[in-house]
PDB file of N, CA and C in Angstrom:
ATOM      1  N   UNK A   1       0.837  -1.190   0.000  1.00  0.00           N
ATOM      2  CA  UNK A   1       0.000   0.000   0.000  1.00  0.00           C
ATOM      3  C   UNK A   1       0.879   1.250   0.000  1.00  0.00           C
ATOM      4  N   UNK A   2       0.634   2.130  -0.835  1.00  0.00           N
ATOM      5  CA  UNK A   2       1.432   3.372  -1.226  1.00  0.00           C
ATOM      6  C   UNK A   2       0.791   3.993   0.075  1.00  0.00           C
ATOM      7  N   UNK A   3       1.944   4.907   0.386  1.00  0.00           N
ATOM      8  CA  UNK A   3       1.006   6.369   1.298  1.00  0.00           C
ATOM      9  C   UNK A   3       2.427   7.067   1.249  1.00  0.00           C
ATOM     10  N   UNK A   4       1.599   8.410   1.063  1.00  0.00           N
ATOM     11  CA  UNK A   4       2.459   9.667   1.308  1.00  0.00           C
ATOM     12  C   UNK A   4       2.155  10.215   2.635  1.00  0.00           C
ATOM     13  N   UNK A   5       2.771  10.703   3.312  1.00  0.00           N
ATOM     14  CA  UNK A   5       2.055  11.541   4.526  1.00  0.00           C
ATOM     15  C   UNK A   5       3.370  12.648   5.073  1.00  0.00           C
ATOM     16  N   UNK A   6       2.196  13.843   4.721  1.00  0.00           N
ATOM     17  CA  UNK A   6       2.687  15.362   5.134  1.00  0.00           C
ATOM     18  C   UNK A   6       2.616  15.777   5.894  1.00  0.00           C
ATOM     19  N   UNK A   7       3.463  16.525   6.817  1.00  0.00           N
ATOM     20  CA  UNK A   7       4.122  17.402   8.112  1.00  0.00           C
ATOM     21  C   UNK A   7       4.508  18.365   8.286  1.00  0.00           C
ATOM     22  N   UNK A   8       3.982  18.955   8.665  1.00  0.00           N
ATOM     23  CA  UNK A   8       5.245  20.169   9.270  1.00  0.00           C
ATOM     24  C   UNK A   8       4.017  21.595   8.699  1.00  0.00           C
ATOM     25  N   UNK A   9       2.962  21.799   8.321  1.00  0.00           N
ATOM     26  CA  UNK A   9       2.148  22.906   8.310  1.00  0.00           C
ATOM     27  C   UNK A   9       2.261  23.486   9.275  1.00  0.00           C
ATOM     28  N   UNK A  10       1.231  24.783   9.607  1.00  0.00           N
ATOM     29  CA  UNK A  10       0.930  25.529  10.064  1.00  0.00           C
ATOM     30  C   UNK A  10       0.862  26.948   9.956  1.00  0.00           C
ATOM     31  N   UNK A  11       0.543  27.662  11.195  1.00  0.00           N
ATOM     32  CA  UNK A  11       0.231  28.999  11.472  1.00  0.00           C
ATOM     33  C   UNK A  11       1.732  29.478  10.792  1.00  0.00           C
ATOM     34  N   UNK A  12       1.999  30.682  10.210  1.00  0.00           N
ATOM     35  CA  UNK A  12       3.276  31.653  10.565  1.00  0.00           C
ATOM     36  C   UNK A  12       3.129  32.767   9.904  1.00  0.00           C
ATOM     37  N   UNK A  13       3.844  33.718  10.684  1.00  0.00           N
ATOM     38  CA  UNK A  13       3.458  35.572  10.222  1.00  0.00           C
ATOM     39  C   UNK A  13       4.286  35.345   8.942  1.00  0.00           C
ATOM     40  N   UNK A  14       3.652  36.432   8.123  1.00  0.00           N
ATOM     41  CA  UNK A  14       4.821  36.845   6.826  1.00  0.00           C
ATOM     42  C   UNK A  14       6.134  37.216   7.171  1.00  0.00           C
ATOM     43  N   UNK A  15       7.299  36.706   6.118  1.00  0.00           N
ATOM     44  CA  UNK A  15       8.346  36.399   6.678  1.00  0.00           C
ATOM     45  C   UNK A  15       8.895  35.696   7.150  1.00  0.00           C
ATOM     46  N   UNK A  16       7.710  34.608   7.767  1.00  0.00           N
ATOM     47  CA  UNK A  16       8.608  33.614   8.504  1.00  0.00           C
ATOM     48  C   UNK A  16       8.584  32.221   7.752  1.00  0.00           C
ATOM     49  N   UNK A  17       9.064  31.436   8.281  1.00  0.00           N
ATOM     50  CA  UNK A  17       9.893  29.693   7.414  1.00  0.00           C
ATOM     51  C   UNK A  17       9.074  28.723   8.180  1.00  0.00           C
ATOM     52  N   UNK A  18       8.859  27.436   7.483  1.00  0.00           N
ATOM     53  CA  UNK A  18       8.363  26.403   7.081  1.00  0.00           C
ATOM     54  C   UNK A  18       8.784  25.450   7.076  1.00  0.00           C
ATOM     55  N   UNK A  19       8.844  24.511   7.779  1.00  0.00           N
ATOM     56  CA  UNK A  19       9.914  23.401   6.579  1.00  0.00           C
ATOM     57  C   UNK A  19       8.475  22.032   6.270  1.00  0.00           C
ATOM     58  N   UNK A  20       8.493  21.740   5.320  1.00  0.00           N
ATOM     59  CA  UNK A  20       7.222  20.629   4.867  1.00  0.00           C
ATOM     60  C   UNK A  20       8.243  19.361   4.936  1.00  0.00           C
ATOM     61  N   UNK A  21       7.726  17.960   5.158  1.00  0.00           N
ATOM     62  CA  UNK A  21       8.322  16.666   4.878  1.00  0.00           C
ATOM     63  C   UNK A  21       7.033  16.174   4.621  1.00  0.00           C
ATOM     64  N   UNK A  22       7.406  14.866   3.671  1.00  0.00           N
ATOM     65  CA  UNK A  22       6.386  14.116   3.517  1.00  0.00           C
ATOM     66  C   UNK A  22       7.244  12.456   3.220  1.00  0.00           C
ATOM     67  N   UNK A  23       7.021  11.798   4.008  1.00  0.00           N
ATOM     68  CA  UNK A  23       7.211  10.407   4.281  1.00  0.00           C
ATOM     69  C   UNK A  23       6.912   9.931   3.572  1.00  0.00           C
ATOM     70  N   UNK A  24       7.086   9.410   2.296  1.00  0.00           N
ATOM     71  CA  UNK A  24       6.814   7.987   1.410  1.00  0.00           C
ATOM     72  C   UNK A  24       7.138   6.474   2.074  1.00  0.00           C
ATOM     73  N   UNK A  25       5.875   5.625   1.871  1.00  0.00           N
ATOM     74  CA  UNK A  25       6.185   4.226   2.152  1.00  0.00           C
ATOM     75  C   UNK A  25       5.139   3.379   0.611  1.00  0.00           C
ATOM     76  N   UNK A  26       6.077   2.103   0.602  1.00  0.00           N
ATOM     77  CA  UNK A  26       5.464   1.591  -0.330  1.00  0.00           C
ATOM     78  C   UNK A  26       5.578   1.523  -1.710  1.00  0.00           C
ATOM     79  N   UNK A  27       6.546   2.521  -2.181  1.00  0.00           N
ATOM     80  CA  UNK A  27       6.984   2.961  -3.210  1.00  0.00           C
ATOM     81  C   UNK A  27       8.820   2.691  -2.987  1.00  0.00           C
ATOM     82  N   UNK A  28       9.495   2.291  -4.343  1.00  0.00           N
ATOM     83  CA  UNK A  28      11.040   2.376  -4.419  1.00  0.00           C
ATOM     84  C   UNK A  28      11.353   4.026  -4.885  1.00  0.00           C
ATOM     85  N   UNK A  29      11.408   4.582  -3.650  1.00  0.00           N
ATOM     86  CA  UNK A  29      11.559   6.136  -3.850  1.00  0.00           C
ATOM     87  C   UNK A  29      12.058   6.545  -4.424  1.00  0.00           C
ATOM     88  N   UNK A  30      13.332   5.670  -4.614  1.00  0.00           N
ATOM     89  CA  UNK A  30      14.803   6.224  -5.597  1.00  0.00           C
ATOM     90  C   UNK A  30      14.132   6.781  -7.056  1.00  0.00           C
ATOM     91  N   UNK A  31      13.152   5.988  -7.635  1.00  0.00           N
ATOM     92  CA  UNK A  31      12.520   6.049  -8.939  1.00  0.00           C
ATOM     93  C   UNK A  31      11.264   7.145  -9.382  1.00  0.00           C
ATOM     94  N   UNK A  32      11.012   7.631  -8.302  1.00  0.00           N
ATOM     95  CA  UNK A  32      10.108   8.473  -8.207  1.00  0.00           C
ATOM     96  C   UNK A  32      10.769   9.819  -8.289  1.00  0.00           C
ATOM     97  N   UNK A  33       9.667  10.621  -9.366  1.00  0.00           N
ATOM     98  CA  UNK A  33      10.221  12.463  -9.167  1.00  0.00           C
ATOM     99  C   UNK A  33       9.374  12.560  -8.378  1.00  0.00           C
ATOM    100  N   UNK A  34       9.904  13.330  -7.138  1.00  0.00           N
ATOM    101  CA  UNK A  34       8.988  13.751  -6.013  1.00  0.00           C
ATOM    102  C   UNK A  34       8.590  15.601  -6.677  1.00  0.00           C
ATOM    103  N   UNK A  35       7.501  15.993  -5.948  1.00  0.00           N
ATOM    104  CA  UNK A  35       7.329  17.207  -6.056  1.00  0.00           C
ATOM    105  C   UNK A  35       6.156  17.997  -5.007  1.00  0.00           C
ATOM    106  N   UNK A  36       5.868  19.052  -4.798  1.00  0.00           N
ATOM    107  CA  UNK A  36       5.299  19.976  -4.088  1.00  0.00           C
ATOM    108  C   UNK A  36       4.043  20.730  -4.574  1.00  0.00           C
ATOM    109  N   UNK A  37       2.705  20.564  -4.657  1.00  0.00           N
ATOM    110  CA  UNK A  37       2.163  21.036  -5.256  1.00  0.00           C
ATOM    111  C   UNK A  37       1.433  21.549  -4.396  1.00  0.00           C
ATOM    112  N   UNK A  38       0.000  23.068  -4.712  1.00  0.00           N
ATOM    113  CA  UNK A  38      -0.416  23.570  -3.180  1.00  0.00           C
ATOM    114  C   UNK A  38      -1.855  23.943  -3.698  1.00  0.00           C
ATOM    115  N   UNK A  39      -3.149  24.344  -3.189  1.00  0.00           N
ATOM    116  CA  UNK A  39      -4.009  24.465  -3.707  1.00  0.00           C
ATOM    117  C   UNK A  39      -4.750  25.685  -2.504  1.00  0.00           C
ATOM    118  N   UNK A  40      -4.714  26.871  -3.340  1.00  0.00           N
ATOM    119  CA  UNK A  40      -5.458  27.956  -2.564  1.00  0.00           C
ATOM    120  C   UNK A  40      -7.296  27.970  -2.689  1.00  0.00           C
ATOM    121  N   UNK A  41      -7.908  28.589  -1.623  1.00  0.00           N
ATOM    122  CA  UNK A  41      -9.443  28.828  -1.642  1.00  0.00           C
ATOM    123  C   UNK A  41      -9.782  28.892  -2.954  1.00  0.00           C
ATOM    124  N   UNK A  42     -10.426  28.232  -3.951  1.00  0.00           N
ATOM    125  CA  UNK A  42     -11.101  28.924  -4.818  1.00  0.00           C
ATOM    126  C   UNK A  42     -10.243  28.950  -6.101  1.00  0.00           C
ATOM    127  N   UNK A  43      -8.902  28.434  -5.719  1.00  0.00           N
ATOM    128  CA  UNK A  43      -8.109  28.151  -6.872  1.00  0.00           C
ATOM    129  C   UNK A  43      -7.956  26.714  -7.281  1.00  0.00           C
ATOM    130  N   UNK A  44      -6.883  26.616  -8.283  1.00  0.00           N
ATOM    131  CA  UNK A  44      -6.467  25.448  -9.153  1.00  0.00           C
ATOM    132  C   UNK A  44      -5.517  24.898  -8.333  1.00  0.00           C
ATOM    133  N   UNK A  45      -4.884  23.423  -8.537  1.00  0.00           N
ATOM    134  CA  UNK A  45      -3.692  23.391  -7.630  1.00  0.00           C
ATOM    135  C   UNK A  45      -2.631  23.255  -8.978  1.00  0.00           C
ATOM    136  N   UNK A  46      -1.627  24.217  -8.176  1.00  0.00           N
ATOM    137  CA  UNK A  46      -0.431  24.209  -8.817  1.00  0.00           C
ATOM    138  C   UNK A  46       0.757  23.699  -8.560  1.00  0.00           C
ATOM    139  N   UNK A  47       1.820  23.811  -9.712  1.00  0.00           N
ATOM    140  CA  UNK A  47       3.061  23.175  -9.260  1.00  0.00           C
ATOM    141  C   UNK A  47       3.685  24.205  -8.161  1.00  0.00           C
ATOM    142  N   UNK A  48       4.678  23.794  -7.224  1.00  0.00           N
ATOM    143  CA  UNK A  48       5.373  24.569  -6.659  1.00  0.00           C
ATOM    144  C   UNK A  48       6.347  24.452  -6.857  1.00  0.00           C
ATOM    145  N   UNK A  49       7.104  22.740  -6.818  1.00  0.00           N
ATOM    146  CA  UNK A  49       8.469  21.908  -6.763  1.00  0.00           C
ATOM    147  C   UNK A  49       8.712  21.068  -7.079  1.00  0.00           C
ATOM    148  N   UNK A  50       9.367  20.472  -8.184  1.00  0.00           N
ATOM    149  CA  UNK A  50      10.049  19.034  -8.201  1.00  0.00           C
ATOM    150  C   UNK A  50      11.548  18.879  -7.782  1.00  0.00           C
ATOM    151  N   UNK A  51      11.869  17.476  -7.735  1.00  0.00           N
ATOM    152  CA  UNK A  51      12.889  17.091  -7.633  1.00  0.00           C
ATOM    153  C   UNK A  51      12.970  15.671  -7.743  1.00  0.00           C
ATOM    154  N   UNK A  52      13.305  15.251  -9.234  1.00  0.00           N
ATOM    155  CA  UNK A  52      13.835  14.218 -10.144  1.00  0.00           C
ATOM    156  C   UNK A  52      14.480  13.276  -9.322  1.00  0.00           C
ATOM    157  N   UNK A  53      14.416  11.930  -9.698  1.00  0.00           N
ATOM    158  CA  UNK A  53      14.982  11.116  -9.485  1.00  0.00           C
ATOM    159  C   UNK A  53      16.489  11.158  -9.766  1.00  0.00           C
ATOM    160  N   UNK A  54      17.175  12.213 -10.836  1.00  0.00           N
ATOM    161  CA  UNK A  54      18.163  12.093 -11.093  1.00  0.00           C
ATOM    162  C   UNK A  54      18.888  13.659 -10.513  1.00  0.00           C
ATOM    163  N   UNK A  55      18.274  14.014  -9.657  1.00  0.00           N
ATOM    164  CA  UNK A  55      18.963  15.626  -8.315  1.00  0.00           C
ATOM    165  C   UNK A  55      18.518  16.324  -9.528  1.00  0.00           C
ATOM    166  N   UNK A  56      18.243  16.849 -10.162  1.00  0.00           N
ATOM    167  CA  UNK A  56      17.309  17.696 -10.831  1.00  0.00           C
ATOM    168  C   UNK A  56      16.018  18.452 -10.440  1.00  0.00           C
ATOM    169  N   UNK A  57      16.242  20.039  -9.892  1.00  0.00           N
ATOM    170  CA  UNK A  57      15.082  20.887  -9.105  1.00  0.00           C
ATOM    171  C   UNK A  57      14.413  21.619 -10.125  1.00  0.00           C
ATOM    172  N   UNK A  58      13.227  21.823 -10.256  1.00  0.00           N
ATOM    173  CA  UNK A  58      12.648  22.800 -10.590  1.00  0.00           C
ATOM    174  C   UNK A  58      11.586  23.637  -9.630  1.00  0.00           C
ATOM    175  N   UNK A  59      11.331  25.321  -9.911  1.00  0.00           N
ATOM    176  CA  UNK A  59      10.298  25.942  -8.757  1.00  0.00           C
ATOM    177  C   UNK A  59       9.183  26.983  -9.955  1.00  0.00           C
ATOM    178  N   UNK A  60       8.603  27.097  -9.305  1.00  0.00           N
ATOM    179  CA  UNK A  60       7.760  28.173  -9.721  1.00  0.00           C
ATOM    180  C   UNK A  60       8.087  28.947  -9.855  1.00  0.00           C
ATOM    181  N   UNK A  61       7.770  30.353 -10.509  1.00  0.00           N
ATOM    182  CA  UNK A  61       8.573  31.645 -10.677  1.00  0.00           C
ATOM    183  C   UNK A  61       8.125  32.205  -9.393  1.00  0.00           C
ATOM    184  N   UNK A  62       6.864  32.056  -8.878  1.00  0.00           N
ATOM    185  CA  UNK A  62       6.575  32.323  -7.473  1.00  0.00           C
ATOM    186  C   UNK A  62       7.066  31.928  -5.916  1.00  0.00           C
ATOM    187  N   UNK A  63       7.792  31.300  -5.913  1.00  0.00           N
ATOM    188  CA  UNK A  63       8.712  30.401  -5.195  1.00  0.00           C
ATOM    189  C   UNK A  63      10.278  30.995  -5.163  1.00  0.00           C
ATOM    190  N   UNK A  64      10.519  30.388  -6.302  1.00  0.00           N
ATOM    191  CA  UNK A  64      11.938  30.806  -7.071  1.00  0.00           C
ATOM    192  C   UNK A  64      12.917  31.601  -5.668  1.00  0.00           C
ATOM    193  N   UNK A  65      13.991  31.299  -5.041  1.00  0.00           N
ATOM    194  CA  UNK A  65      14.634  32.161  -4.251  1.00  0.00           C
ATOM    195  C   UNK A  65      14.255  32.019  -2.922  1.00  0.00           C
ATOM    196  N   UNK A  66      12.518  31.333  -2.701  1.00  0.00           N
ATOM    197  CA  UNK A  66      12.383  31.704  -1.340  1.00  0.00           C
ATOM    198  C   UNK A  66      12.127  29.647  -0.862  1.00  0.00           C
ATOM    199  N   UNK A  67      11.783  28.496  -1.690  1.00  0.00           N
ATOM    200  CA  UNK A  67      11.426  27.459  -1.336  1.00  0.00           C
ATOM    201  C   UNK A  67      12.697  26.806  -2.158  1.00  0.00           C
ATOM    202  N   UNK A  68      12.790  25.876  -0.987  1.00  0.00           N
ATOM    203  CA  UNK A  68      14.340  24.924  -1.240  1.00  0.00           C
ATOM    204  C   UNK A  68      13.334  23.023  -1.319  1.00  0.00           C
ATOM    205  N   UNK A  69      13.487  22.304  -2.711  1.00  0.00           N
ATOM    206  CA  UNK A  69      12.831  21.557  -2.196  1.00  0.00           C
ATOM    207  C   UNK A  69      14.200  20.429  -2.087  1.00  0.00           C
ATOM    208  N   UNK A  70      14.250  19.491  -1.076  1.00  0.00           N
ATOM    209  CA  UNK A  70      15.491  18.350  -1.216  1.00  0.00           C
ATOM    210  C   UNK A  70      14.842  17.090  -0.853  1.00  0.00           C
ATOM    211  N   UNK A  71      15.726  15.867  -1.064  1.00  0.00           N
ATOM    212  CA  UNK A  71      15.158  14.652  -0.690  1.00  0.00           C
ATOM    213  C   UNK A  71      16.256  13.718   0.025  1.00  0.00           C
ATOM    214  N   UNK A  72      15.772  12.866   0.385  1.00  0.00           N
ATOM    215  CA  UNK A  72      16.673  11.721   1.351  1.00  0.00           C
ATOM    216  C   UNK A  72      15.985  10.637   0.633  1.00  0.00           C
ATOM    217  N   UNK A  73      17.117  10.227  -0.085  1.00  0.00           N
ATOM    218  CA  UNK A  73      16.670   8.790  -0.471  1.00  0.00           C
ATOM    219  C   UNK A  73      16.722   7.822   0.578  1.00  0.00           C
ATOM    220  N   UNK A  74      17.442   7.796   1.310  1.00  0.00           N
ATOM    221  CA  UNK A  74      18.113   6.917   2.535  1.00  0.00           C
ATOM    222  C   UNK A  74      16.359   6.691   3.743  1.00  0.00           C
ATOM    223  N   UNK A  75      16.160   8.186   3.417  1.00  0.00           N
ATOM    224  CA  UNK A  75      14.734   7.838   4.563  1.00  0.00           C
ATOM    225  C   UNK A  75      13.363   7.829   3.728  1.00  0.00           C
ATOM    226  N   UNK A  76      13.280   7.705   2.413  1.00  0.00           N
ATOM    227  CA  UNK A  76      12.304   8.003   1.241  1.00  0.00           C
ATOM    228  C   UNK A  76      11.276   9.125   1.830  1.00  0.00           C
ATOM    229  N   UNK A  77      12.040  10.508   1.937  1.00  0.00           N
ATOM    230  CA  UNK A  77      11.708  11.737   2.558  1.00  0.00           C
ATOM    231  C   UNK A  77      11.911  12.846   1.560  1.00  0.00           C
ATOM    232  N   UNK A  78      10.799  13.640   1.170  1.00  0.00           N
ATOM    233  CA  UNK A  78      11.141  14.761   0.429  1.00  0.00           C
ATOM    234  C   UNK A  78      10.719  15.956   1.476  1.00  0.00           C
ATOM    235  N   UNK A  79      11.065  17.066   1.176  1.00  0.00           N
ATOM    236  CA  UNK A  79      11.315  18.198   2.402  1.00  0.00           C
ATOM    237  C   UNK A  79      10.784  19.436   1.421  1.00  0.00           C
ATOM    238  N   UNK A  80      10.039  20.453   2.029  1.00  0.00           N
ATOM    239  CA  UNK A  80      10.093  21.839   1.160  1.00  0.00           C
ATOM    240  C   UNK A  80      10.581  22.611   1.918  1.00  0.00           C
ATOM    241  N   UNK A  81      11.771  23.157   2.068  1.00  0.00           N
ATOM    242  CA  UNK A  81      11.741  24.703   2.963  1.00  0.00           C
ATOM    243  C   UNK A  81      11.402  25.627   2.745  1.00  0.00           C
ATOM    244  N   UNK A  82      10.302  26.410   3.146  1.00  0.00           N
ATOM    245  CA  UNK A  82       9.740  27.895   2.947  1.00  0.00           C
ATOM    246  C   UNK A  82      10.172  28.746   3.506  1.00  0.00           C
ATOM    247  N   UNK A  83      10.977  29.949   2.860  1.00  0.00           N
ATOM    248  CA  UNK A  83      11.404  31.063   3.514  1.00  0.00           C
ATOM    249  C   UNK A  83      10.327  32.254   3.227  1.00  0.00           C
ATOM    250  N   UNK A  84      10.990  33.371   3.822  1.00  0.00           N
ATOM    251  CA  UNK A  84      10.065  34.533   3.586  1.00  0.00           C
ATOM    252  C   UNK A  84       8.895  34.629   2.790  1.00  0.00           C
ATOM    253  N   UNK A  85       7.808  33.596   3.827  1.00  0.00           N
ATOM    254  CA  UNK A  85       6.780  33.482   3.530  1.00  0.00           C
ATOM    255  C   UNK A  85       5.534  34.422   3.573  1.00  0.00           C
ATOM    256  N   UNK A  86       5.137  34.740   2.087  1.00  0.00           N
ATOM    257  CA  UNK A  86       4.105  35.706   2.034  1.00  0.00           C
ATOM    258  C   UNK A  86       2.435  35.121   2.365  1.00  0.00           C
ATOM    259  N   UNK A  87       1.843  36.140   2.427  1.00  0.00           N
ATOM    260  CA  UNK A  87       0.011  35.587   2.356  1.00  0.00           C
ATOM    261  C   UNK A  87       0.011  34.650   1.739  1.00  0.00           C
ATOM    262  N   UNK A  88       0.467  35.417   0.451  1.00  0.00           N
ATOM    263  CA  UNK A  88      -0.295  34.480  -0.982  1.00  0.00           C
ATOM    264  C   UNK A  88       0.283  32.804  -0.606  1.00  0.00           C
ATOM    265  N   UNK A  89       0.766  32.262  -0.072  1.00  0.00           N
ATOM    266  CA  UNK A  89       2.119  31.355  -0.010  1.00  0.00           C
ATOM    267  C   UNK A  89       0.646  30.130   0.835  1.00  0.00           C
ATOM    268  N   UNK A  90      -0.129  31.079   1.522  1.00  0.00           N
ATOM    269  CA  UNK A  90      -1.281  30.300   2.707  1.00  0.00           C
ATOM    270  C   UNK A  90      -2.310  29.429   1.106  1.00  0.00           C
ATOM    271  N   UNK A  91      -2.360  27.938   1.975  1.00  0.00           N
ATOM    272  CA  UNK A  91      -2.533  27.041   0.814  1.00  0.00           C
ATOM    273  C   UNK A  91      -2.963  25.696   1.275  1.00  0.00           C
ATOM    274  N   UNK A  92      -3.191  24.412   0.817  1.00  0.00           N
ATOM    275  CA  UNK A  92      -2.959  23.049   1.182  1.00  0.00           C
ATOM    276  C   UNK A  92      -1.583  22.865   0.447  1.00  0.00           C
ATOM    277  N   UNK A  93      -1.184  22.248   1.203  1.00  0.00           N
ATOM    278  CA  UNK A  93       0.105  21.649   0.150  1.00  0.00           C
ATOM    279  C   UNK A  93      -0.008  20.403   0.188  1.00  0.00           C
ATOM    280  N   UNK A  94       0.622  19.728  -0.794  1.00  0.00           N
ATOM    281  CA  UNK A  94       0.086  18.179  -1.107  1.00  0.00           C
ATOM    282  C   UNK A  94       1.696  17.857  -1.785  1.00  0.00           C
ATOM    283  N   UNK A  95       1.919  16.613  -1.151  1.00  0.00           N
ATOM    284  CA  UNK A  95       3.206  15.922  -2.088  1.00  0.00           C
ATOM    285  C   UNK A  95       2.849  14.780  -2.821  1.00  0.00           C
ATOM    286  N   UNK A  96       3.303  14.631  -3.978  1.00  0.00           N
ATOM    287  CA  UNK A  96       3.172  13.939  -5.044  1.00  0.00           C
ATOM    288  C   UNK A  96       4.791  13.134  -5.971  1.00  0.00           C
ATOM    289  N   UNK A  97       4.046  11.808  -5.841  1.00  0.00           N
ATOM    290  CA  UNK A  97       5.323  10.792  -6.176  1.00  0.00           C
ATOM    291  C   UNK A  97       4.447  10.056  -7.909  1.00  0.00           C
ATOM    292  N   UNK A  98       5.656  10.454  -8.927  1.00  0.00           N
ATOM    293  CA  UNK A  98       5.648  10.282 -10.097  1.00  0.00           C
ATOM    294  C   UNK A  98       6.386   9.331 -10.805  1.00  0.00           C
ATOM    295  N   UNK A  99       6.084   7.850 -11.239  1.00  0.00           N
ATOM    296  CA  UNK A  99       7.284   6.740 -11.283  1.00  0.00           C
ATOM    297  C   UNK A  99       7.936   7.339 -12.503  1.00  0.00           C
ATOM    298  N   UNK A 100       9.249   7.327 -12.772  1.00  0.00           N
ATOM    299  CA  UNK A 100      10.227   7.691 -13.978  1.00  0.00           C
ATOM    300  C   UNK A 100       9.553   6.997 -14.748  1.00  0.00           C
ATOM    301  N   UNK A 101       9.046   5.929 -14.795  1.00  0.00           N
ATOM    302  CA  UNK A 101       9.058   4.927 -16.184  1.00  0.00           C
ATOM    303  C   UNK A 101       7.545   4.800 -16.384  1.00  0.00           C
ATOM    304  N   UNK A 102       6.664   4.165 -15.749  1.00  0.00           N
ATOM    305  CA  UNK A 102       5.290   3.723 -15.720  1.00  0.00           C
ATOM    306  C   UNK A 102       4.775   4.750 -15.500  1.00  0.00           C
ATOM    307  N   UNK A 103       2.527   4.517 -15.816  1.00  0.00           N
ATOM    308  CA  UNK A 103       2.167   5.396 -15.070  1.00  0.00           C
ATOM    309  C   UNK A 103       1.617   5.022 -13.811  1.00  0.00           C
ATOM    310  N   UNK A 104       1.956   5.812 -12.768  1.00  0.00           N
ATOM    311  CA  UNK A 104       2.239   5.482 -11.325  1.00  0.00           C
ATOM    312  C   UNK A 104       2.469   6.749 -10.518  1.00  0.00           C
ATOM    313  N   UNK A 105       1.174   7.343 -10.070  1.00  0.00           N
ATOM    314  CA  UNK A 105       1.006   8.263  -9.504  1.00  0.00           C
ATOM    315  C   UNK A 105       0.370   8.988  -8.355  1.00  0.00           C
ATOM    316  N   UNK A 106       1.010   9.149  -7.169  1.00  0.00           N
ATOM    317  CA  UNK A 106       0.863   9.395  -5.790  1.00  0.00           C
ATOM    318  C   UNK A 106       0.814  10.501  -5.195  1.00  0.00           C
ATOM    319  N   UNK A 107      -0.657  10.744  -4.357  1.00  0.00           N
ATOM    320  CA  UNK A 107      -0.824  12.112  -3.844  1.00  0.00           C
ATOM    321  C   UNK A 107      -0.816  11.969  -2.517  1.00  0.00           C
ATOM    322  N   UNK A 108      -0.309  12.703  -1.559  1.00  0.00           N
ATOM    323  CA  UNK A 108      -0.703  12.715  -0.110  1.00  0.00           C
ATOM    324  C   UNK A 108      -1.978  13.543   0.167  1.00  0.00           C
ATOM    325  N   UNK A 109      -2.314  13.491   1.739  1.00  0.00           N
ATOM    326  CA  UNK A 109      -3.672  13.862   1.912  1.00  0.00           C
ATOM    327  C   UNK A 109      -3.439  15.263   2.299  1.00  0.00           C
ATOM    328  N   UNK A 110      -2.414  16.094   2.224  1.00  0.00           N
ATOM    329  CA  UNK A 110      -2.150  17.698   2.086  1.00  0.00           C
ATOM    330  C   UNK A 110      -1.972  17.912   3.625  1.00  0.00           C
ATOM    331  N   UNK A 111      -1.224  19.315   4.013  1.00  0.00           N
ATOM    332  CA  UNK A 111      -1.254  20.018   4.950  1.00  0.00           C
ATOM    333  C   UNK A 111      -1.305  21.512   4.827  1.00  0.00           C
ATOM    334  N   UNK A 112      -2.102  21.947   5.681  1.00  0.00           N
ATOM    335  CA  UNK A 112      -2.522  23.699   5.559  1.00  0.00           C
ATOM    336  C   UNK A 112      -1.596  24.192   6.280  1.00  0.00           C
ATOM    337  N   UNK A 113      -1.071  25.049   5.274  1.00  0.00           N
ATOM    338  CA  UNK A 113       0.023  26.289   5.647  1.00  0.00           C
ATOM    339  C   UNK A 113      -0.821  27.556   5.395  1.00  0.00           C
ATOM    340  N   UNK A 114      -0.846  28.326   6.908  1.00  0.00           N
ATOM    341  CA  UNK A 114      -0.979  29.363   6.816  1.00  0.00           C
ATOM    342  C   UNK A 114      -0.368  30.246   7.059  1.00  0.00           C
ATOM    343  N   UNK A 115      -0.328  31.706   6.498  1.00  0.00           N
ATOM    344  CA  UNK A 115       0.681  32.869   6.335  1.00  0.00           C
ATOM    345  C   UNK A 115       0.017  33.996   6.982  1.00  0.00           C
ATOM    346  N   UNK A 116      -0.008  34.458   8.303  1.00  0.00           N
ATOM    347  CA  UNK A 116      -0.919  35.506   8.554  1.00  0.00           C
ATOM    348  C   UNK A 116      -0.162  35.951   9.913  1.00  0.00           C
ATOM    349  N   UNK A 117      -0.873  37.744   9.843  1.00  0.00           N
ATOM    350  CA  UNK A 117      -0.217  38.005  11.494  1.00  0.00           C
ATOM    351  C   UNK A 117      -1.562  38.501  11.960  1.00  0.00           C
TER     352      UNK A 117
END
């Protein structure tokens, strides 16, 4: 049984940091592009972050400078760090595991980050 499961949400004023993990079990992680995706009130959900099976990052232009995403293959753990976190930034975030080869595709059940003072 696949499961993703996400950590580390919450409350924080603008400006302040984040760090997201999300635990993969069930899956050979190594093979998976992990990534970060977030879904505001009333919006679409978007990309935020990947990071390839082969250390290969990509971010949003909205992100870009302020979210670090990394992984631990060793603990099949992907991580987002959020820095100087704005409003707009307040969201579900959801991690998502993508097999390199097949289609084989994994969502966690999200965590709410909020950005407010």
């Amino acid at each position: 049984q696949v499961q993703l499961v996400e950590s580390g949400g919450g409350l924080v004023q603008p400006g302040g940091s984040l760090r997201l993990s999300c635990a993969a079990s069930g899956i050979i992680f190594s093979i998976y592009t992990m990534a970060w995706y977030r879904q505001a009130p009333g919006k679409q959900r978007e990309l935020v972050a990947t990071f390839t099976s082969g250390s290969s990052t990509n971010y949003a232009d909205s992100v870009k400078g302020r979210f670090t995403i990394s992984r631990d293959n060793a603990k099949n753990t992907v991580y987002l760090q959020m820095n100087s976190l704005k409003s707009e930034d307040t969201a579900v975030y959801y991690c998502n595991a993508e097999h390199l080869f097949e289609v084989k595709n994994y969502w966690g059940q999200g965590t709410q980050v909020t950005v407010s003072s």
